[in-house]
Protein backbone atom coordinates (compact mmCIF):
# COMPACT_ATOMS: atom_id res chain seq x y z
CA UNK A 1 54.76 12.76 -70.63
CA UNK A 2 56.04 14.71 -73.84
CA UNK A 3 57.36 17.90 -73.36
CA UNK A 4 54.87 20.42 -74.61
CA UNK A 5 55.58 22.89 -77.63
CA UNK A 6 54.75 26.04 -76.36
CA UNK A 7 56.30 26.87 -72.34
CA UNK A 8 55.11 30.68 -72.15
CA UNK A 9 58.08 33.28 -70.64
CA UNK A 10 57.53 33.87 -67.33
CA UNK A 11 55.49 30.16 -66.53
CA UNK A 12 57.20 28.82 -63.62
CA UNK A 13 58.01 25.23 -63.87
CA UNK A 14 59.64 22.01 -62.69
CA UNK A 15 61.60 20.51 -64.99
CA UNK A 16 63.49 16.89 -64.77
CA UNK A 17 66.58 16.32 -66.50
CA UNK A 18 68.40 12.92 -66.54
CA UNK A 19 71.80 12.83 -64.36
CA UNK A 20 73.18 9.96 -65.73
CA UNK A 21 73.46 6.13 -64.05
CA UNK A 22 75.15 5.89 -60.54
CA UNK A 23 78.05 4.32 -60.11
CA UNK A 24 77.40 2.34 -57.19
CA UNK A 25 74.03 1.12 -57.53
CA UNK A 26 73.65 1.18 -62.03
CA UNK A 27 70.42 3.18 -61.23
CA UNK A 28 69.42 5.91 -63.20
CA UNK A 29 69.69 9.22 -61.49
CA UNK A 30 67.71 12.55 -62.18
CA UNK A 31 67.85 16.41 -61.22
CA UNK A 32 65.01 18.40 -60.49
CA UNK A 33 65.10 22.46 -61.44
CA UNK A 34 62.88 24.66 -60.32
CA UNK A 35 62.25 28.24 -61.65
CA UNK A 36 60.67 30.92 -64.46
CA UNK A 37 61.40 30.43 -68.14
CA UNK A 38 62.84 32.72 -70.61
CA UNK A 39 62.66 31.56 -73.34
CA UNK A 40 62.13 27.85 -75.01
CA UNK A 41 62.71 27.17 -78.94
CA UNK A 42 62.04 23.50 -78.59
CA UNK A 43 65.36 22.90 -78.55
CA UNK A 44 66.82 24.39 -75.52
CA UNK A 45 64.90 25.97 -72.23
CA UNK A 46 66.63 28.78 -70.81
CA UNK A 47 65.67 29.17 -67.29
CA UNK A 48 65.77 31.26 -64.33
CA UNK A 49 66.28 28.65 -61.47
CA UNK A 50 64.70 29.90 -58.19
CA UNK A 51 67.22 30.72 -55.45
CA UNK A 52 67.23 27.93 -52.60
CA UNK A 53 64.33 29.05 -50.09
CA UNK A 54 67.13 28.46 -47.39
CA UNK A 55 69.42 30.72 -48.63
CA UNK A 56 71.91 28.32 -49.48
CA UNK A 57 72.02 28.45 -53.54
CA UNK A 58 71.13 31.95 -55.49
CA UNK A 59 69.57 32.28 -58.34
CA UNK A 60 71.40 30.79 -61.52
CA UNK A 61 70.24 31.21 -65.13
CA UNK A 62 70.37 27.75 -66.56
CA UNK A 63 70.29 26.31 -70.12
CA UNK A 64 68.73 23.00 -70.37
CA UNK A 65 68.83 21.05 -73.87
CA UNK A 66 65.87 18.98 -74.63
CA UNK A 67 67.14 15.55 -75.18
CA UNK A 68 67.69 15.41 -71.41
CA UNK A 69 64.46 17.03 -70.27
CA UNK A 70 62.23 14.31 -69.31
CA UNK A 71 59.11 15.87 -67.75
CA UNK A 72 58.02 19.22 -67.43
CA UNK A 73 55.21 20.95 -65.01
CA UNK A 74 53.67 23.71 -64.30
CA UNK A 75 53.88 24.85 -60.47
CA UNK A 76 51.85 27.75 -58.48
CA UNK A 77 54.51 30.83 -57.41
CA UNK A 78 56.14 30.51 -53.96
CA UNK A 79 54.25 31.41 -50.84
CA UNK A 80 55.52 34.24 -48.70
CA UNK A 81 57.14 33.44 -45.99
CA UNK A 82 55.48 33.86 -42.52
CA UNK A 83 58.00 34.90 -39.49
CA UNK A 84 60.55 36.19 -41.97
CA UNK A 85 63.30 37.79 -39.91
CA UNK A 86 63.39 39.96 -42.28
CA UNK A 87 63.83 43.69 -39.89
CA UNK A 88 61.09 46.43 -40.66
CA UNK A 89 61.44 49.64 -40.75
């Protein structure tokens, strides 16, 4: 799938990336980010890569180049969570 021109701002997105070949079994590995652009020149996507919905990773900004982009794809926002234990006032 080529990697479209135009990503808006704001789009939120998956984007694969190669990781390189593994070691131990010469397979080739990939890396999945998930998150809101910021801006894309064709060249480079800067990202906003959504926090972990576990809590275990914050939000990072990320800079991808595009020779190691392999797919990218439009995904629907994140559903709020039901049960949060989040305390109300």
């Amino acid at each position: 799938m080529p990697i479209p021109q135009h990503i808006p701002a704001g789009a939120r997105i998956v984007v694969r990336v190669y990781d390189g070949v593994d070691g131990q079994d010469g397979r080739m590995k990939f890396r999945d980010f998930i998150g809101h652009v910021r801006s894309w020149d064709g060249q480079r996507l800067e990202l906003i890569r959504d926090a972990a919905a576990n809590g275990s990773r914050p939000e990072q900004d990320v800079s991808l180049d595009a020779d190691i982009i392999v797919t990218v794809k439009p995904i629907p926002e994140r559903r709020e969570r039901r049960g949060s234990r989040a305390v109300k006032p």
